[in-house]
N, C-alpha and C. Protein backbone atom coordinates (compact mmCIF):
# COMPACT_ATOMS: atom_id res chain seq x y z
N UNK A 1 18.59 -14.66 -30.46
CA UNK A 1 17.61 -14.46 -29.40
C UNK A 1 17.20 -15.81 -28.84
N UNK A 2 16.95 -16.01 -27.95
CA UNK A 2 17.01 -16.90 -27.01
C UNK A 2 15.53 -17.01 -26.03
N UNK A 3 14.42 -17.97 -26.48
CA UNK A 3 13.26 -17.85 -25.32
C UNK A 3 13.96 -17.74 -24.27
N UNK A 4 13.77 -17.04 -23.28
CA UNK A 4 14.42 -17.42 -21.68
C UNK A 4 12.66 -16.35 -20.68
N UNK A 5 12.62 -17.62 -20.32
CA UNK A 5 11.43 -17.61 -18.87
C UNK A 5 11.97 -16.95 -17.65
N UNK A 6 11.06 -16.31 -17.18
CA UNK A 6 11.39 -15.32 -15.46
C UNK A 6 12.04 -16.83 -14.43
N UNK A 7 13.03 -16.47 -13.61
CA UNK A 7 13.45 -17.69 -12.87
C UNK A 7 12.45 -17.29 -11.91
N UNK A 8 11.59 -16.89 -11.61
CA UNK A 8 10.43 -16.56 -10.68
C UNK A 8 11.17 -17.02 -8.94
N UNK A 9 11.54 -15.41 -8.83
CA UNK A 9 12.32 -15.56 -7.74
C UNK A 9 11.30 -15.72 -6.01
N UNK A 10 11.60 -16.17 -5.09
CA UNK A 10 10.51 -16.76 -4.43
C UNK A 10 10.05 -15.43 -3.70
N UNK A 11 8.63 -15.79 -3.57
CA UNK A 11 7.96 -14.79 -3.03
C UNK A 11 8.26 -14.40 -1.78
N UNK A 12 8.26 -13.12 -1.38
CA UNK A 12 8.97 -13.25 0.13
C UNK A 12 10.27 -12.43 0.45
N UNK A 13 10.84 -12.56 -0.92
CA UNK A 13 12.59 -12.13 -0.81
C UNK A 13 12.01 -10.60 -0.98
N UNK A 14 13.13 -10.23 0.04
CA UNK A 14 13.25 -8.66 0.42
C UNK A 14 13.64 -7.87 -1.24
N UNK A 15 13.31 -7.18 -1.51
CA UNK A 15 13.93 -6.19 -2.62
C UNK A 15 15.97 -5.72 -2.46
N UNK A 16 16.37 -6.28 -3.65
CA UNK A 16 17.45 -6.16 -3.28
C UNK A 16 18.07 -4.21 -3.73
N UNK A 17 18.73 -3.98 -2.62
CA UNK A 17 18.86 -2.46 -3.00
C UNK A 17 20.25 -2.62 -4.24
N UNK A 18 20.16 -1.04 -4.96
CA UNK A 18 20.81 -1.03 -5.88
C UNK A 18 21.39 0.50 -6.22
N UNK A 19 22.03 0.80 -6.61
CA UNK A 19 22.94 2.47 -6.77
C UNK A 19 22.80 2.88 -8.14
N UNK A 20 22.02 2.85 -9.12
CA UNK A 20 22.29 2.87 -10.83
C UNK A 20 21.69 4.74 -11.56
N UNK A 21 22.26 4.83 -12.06
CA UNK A 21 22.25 5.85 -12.89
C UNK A 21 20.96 5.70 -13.87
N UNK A 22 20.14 7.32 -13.42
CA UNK A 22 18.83 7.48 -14.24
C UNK A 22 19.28 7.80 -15.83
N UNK A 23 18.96 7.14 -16.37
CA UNK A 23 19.49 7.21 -18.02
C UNK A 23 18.74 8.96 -18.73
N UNK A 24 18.15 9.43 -18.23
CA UNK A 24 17.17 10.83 -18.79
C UNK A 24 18.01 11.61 -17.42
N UNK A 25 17.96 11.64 -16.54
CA UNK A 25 18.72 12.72 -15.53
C UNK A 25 19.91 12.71 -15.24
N UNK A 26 20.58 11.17 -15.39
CA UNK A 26 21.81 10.80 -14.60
C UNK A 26 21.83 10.54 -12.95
N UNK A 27 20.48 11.18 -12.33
CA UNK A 27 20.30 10.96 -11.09
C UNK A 27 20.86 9.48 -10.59
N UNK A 28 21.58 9.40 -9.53
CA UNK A 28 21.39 8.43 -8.77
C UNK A 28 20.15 7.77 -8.25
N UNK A 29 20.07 6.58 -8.45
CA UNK A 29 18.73 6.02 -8.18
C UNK A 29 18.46 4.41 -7.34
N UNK A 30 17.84 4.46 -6.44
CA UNK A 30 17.85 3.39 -5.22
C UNK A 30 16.92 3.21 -4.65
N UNK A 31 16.65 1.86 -3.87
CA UNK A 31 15.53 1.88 -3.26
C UNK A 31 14.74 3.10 -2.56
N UNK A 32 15.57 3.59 -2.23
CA UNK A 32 15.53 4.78 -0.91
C UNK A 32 14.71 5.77 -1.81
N UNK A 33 15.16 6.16 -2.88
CA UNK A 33 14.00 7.17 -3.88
C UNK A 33 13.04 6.81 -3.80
N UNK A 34 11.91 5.68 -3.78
CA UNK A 34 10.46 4.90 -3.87
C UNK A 34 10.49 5.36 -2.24
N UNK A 35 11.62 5.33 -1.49
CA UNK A 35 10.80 5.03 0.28
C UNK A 35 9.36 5.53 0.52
N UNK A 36 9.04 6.76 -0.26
CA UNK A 36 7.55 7.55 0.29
C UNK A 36 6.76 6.43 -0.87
N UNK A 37 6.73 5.37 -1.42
CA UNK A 37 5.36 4.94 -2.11
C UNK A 37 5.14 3.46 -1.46
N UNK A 38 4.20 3.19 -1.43
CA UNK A 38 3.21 1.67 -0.96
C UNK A 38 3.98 0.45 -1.54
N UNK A 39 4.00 0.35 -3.10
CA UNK A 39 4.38 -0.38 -3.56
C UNK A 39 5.41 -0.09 -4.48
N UNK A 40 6.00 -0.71 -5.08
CA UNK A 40 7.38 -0.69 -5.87
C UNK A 40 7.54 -1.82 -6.84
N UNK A 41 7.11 -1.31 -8.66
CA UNK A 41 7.48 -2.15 -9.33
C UNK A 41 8.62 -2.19 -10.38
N UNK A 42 9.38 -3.22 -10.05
CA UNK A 42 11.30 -2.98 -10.62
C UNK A 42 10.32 -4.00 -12.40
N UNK A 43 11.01 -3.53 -13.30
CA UNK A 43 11.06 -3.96 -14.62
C UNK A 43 11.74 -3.91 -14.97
N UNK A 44 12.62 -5.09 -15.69
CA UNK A 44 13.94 -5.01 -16.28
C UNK A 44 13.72 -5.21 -18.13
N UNK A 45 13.67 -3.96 -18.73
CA UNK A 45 13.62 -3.88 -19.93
C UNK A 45 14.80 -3.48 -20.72
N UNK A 46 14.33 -3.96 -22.27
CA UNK A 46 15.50 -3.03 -23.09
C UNK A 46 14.72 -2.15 -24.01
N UNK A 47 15.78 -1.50 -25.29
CA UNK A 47 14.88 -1.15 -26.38
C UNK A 47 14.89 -1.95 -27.40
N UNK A 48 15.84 -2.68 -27.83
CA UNK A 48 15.47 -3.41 -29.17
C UNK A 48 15.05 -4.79 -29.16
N UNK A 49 14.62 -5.51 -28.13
CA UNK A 49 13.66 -6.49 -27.73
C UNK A 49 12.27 -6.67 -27.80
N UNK A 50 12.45 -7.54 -29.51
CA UNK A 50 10.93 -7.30 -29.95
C UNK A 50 9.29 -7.74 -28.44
N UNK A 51 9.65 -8.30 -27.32
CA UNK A 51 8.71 -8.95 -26.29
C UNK A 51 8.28 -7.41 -26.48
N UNK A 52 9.78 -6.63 -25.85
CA UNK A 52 9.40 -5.61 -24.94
C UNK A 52 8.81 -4.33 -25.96
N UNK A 53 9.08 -3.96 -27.24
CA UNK A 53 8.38 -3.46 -28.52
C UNK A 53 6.96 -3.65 -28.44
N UNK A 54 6.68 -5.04 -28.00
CA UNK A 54 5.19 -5.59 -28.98
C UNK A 54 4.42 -5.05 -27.39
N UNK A 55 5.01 -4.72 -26.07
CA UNK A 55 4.32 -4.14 -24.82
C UNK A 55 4.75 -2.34 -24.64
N UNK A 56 5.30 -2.02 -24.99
CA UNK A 56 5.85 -0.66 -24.75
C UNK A 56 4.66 0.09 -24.50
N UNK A 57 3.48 -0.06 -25.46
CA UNK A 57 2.46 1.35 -25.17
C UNK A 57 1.95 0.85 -24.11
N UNK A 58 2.06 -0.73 -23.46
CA UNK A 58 1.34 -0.59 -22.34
C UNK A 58 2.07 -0.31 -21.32
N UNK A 59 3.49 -0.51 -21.41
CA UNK A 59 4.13 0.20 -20.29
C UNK A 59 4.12 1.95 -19.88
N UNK A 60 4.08 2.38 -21.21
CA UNK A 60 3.51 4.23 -20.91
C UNK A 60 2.43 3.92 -20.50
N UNK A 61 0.94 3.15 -20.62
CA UNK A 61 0.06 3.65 -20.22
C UNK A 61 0.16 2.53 -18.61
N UNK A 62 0.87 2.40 -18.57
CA UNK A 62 1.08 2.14 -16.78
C UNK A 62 1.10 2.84 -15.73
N UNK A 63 2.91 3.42 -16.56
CA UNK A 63 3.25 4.54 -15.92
C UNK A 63 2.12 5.57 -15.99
N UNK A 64 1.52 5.82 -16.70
CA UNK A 64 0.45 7.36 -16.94
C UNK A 64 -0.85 7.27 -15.83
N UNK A 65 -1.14 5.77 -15.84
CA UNK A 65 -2.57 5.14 -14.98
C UNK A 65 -2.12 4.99 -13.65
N UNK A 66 -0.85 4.68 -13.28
CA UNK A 66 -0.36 4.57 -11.80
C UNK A 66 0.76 6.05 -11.19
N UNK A 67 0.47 7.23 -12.28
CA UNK A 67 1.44 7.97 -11.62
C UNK A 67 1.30 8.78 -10.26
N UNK A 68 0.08 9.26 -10.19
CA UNK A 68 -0.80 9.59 -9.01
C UNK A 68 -0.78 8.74 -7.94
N UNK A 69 -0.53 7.59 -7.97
CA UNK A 69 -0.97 6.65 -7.07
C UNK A 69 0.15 6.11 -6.27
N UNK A 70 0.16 5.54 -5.49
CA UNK A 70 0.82 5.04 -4.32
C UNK A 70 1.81 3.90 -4.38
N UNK A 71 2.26 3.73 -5.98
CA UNK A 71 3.08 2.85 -6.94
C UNK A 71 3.75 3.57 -6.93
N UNK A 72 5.38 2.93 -7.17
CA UNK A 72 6.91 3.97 -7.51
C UNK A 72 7.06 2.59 -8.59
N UNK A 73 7.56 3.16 -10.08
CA UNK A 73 8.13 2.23 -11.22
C UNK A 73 9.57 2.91 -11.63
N UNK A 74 10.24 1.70 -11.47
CA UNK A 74 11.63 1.51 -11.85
C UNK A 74 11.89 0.23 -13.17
N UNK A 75 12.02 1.10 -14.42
CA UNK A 75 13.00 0.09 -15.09
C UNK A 75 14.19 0.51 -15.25
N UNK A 76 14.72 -1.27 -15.66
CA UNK A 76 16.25 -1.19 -15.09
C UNK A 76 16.66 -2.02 -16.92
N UNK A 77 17.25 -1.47 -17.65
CA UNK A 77 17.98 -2.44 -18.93
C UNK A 77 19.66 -2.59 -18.48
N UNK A 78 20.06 -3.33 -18.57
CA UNK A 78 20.90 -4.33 -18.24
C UNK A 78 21.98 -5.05 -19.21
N UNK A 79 21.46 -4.51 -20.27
CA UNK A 79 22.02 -5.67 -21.38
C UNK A 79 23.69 -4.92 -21.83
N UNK A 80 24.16 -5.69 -22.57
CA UNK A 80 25.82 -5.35 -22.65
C UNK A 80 25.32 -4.51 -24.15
N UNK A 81 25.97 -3.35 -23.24
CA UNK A 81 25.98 -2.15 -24.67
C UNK A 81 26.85 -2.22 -25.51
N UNK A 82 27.47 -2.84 -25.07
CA UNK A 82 28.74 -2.71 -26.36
C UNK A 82 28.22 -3.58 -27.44
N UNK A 83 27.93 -4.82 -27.49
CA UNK A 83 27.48 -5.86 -28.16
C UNK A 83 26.25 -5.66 -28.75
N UNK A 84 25.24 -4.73 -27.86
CA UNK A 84 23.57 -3.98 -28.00
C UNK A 84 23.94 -2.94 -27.74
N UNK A 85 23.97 -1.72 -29.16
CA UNK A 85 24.41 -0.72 -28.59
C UNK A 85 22.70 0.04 -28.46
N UNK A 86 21.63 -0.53 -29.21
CA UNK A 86 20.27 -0.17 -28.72
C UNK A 86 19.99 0.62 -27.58
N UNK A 87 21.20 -0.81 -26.86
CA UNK A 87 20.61 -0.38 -25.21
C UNK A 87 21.55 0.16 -24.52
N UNK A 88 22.59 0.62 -25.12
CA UNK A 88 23.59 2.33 -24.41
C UNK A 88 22.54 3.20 -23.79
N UNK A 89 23.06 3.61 -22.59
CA UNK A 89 22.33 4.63 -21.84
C UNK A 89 21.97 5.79 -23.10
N UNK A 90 22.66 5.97 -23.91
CA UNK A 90 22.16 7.29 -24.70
C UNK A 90 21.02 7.39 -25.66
N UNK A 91 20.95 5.82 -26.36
CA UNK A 91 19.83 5.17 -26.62
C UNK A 91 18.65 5.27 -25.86
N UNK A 92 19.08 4.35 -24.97
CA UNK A 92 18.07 4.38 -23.50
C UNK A 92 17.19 5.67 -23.11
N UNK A 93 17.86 6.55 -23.70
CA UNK A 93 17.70 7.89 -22.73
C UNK A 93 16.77 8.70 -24.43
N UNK A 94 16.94 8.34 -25.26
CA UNK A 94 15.95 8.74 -26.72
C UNK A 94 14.82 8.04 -26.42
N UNK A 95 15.30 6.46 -26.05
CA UNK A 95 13.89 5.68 -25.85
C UNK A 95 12.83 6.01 -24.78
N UNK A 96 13.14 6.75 -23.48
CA UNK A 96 12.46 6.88 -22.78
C UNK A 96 11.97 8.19 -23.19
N UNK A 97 12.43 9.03 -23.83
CA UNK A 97 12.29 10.43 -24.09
C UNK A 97 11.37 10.01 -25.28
N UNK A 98 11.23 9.38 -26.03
CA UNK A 98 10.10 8.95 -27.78
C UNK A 98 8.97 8.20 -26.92
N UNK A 99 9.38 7.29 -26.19
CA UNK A 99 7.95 6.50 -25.26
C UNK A 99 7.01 7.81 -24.62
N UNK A 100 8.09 8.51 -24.16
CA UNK A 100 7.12 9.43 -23.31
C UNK A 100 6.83 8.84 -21.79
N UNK A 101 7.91 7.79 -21.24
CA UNK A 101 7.98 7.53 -19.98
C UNK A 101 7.92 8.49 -18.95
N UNK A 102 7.17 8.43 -17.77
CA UNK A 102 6.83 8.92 -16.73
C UNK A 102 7.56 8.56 -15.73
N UNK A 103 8.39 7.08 -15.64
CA UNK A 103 8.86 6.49 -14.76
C UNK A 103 10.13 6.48 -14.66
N UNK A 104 11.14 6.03 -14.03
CA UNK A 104 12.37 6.34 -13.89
C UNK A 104 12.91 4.98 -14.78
N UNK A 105 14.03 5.02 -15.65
CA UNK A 105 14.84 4.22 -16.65
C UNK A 105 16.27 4.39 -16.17
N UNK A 106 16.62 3.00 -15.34
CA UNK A 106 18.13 3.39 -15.36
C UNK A 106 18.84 2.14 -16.31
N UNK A 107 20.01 2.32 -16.02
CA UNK A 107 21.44 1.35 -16.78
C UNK A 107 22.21 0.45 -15.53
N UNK A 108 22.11 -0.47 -16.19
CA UNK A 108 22.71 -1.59 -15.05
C UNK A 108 24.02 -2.09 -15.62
N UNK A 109 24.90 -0.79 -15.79
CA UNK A 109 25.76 -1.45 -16.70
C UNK A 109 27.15 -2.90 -16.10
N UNK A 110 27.12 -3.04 -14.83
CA UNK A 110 27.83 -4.04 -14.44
C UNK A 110 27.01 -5.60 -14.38
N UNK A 111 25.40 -5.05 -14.71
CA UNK A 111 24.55 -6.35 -14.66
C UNK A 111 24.32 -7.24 -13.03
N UNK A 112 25.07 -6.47 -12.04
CA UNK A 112 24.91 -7.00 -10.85
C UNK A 112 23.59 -7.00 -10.16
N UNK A 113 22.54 -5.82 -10.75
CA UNK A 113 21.20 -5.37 -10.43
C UNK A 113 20.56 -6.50 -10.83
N UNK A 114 20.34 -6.56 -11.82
CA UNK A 114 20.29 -7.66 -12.54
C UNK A 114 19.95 -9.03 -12.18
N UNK A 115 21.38 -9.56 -11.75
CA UNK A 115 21.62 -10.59 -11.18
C UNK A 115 20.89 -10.51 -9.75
N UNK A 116 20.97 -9.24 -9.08
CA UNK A 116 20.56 -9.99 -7.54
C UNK A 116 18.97 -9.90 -7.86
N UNK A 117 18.27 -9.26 -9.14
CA UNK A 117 16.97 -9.70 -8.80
C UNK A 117 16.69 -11.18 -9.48
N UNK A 118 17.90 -11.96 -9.86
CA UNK A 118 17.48 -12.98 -10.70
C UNK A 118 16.83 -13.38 -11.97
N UNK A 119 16.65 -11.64 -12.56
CA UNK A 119 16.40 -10.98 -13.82
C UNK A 119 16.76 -12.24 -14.85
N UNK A 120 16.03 -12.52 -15.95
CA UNK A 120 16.54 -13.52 -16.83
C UNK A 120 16.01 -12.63 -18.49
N UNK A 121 15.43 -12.41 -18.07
CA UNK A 121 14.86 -11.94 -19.62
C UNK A 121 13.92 -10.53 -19.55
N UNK A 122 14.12 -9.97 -21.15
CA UNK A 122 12.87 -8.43 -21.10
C UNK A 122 11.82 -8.98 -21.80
N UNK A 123 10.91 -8.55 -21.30
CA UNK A 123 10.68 -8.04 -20.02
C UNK A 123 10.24 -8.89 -18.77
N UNK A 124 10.85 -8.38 -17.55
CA UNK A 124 10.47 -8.92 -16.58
C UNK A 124 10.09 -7.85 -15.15
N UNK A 125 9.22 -8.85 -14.56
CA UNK A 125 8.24 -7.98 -13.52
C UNK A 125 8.59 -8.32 -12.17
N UNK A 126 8.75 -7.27 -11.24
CA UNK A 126 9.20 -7.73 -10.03
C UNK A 126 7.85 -6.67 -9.43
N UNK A 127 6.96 -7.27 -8.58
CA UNK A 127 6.19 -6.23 -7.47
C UNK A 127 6.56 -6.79 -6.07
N UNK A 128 6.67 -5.37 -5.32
CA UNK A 128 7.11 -5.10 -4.05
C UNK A 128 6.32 -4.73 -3.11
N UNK A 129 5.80 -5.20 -2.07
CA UNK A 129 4.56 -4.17 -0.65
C UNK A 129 5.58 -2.86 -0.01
N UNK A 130 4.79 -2.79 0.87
CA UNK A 130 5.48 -1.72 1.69
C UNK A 130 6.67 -2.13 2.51
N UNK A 131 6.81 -3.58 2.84
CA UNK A 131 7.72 -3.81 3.06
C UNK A 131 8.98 -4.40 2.43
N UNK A 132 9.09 -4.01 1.25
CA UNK A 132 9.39 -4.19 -0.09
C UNK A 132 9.90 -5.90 0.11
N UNK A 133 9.01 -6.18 0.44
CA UNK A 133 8.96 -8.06 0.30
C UNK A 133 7.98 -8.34 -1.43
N UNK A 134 8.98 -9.31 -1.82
CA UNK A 134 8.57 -9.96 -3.13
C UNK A 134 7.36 -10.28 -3.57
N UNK A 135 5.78 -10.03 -4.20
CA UNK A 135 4.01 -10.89 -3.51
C UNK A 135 4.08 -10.70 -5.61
N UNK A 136 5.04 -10.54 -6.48
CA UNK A 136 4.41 -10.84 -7.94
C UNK A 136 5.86 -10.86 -8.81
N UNK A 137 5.96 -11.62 -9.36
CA UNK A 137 6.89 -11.76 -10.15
C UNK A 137 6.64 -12.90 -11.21
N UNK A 138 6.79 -11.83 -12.39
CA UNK A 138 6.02 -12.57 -13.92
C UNK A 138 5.23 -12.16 -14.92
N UNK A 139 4.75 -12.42 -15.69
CA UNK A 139 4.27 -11.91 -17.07
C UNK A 139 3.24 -10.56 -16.82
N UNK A 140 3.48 -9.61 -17.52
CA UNK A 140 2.13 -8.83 -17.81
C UNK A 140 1.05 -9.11 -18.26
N UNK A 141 0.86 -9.72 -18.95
CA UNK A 141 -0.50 -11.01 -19.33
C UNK A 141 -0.31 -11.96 -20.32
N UNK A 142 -1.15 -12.49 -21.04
CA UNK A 142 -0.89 -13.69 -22.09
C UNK A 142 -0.15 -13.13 -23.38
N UNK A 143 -0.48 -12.13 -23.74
CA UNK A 143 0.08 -11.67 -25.04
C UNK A 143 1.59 -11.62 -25.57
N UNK A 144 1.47 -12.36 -26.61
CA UNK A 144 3.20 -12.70 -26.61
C UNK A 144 3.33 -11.89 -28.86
N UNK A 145 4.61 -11.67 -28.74
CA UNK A 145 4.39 -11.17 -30.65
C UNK A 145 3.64 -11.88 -31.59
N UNK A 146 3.63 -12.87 -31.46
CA UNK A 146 3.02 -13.89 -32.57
C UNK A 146 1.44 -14.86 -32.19
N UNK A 147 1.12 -14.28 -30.51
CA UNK A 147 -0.11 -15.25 -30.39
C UNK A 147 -1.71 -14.49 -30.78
N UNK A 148 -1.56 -12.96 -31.60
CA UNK A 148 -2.65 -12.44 -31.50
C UNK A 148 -3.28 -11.96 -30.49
N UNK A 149 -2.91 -12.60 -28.78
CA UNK A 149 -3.86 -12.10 -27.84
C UNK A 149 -3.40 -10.53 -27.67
N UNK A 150 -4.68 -9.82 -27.15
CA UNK A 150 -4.68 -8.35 -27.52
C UNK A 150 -3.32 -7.84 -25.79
N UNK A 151 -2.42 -6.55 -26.03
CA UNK A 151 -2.11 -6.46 -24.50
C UNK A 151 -2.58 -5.70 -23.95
N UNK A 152 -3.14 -6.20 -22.89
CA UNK A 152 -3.82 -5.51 -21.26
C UNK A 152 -3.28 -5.22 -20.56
N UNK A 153 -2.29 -5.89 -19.96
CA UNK A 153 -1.67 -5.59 -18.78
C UNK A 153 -2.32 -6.29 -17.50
N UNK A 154 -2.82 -7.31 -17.60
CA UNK A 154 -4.09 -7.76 -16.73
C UNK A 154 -3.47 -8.90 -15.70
N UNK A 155 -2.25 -9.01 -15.74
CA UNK A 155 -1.68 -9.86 -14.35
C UNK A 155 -0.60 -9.42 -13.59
N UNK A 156 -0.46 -8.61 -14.06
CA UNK A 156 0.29 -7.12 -13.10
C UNK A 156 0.04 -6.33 -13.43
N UNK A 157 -1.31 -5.65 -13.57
CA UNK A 157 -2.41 -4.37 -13.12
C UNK A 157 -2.93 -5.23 -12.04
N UNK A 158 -3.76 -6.86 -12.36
CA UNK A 158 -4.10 -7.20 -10.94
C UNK A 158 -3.31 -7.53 -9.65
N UNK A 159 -1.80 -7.87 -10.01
CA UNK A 159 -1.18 -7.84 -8.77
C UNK A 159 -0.48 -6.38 -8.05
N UNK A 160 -0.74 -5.42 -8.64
CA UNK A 160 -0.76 -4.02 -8.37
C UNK A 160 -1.71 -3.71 -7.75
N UNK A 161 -2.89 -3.64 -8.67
CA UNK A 161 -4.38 -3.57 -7.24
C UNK A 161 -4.36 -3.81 -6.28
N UNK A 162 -4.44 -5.12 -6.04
CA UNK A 162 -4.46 -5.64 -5.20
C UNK A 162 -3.20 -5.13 -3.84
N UNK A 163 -2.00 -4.96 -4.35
CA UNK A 163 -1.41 -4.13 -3.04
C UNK A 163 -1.54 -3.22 -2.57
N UNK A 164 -2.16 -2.38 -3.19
CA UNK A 164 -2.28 -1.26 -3.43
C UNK A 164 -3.60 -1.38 -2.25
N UNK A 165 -4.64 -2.13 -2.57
CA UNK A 165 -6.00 -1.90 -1.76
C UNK A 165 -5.52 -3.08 -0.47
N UNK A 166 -4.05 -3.73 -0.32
CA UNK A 166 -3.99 -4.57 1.33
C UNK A 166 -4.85 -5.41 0.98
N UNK A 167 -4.54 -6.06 -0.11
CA UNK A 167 -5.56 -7.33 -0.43
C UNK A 167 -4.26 -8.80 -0.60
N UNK A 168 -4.34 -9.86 -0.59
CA UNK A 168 -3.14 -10.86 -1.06
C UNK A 168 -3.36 -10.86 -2.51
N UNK A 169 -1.94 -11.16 -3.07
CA UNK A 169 -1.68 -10.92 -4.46
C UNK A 169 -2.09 -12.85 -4.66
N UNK A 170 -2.15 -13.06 -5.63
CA UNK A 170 -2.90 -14.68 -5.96
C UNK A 170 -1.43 -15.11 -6.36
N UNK A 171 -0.87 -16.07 -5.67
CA UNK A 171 0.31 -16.96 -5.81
C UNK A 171 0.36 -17.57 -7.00
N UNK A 172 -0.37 -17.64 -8.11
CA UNK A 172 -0.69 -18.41 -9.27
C UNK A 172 -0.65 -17.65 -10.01
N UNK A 173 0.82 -17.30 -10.31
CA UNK A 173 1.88 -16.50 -11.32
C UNK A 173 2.09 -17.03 -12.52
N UNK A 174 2.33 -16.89 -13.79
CA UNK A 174 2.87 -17.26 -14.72
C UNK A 174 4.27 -16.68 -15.04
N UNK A 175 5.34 -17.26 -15.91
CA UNK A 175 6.72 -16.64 -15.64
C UNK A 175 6.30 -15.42 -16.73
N UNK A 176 7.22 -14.39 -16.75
CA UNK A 176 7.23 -13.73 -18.27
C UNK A 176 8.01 -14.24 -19.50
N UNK A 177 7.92 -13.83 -20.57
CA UNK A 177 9.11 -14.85 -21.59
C UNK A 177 9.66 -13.52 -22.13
N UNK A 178 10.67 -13.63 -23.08
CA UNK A 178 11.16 -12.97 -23.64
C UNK A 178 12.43 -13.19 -24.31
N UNK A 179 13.27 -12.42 -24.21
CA UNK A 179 14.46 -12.28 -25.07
C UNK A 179 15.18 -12.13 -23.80
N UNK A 180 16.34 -13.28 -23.54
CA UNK A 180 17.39 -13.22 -22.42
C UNK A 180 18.23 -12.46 -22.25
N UNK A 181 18.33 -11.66 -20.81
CA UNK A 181 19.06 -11.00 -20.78
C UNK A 181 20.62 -10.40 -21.36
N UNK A 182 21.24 -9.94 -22.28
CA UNK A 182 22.05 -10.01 -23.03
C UNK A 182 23.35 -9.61 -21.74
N UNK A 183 23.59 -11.04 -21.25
CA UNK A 183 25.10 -10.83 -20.60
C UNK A 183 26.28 -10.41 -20.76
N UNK A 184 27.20 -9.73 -20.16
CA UNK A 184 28.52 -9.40 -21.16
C UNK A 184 29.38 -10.89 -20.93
N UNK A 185 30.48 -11.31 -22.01
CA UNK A 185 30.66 -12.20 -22.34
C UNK A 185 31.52 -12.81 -20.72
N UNK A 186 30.85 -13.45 -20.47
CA UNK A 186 32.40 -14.19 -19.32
C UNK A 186 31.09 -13.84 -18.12
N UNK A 187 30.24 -13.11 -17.73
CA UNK A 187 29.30 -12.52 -16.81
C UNK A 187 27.94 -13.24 -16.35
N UNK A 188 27.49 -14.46 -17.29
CA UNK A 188 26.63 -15.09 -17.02
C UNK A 188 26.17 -15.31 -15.66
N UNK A 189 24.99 -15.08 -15.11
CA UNK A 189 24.94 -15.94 -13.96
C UNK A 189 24.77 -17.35 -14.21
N UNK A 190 24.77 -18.29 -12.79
CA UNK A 190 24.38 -19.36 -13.05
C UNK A 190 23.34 -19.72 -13.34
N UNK A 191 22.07 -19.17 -13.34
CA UNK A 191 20.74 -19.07 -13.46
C UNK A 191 20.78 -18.96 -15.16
N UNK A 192 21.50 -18.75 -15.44
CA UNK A 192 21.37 -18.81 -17.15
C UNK A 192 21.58 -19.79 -18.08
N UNK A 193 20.68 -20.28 -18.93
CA UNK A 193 21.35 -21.29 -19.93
C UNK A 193 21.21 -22.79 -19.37
């Protein structure tokens, strides 16, 4: 496992569209599904990534606190199943089914999703406006496995609010950390390492 930091892609960049398979339906899944919501937050998680373990109940209670609301959530895991078989769609698809996810979980199994959001590590946070332009990308709050701080969710719940009420999101981001995206071998981007 490998610290690897969000490459904190610049604010501004359009949402890149994507075609990936819902790991619980098989549905096809794309920007175009969110078109009816305000905002749009992409998360690129896995399951056996202790970051994303030591946040999981706050990601159900995300999804549960923003399902009503004018938010569309997409996570996307990415990692090479063969090597992590954790994170095989069939896995994937127990894990979202035991979490009790509300939100849509797909498989990025060519990792190109991935790559065009500049994805580096789980977990990572991408928020989107209505014009699915880039205004948050980076940590869910301070709490990391080993620092004791309790998790809230308190720097993307506030950059969610805030789009949500047409307010500016505060440019004074922190990256997220985690466990690096598990590339398939030869697939690295350059952004890696």
């Amino acid at each position: 496992m490998a610290l690897t930091a969000s490459t904190m892609l610049p604010l501004g960049t359009k949402a890149p569209d994507f075609n990936l398979p819902e790991v619980v339906s098989g549905k096809a899944t794309s920007l175009s599904t969110f078109a009816d919501k305000k905002a749009l937050l992409v998360m690129f998680i896995c399951r056996h990534c202790p970051f994303v373990k030591h946040i999981q109940q706050e990601l159900v209670q995300l999804g549960k606190d923003y399902f009503t609301s004018d938010l569309a959530i997409v996570a996307i895991s990415a990692n090479d199943a063969q090597n992590y078989p954790d994170d095989a769609p069939e896995s994937l698809q127990a894990f979202a089914t035991e979490q009790g996810f509300n939100f849509t979980l797909c498989y990025d199994e060519s990792q190109e999703t991935a790559k065009a959001y500049t994805a580096a590590c789980t977990p990572d946070f991408f928020v989107f406006d209505d014009q699915r332009q880039l205004v948050y990308r980076g940590q869910l709050d301070d709490s990391r496995p080993s620092n004791g701080k309790p998790v809230t969710g308190a720097d993307l719940r506030a950059a969610i609010e805030a789009v949500l009420a047409d307010k500016p999101v505060t440019s004074d981001q922190k990256p997220s950390v985690g466990c690096n995206i598990k590339w398939k071998p030869g697939n690295q981007p350059s952004y890696f390492g």
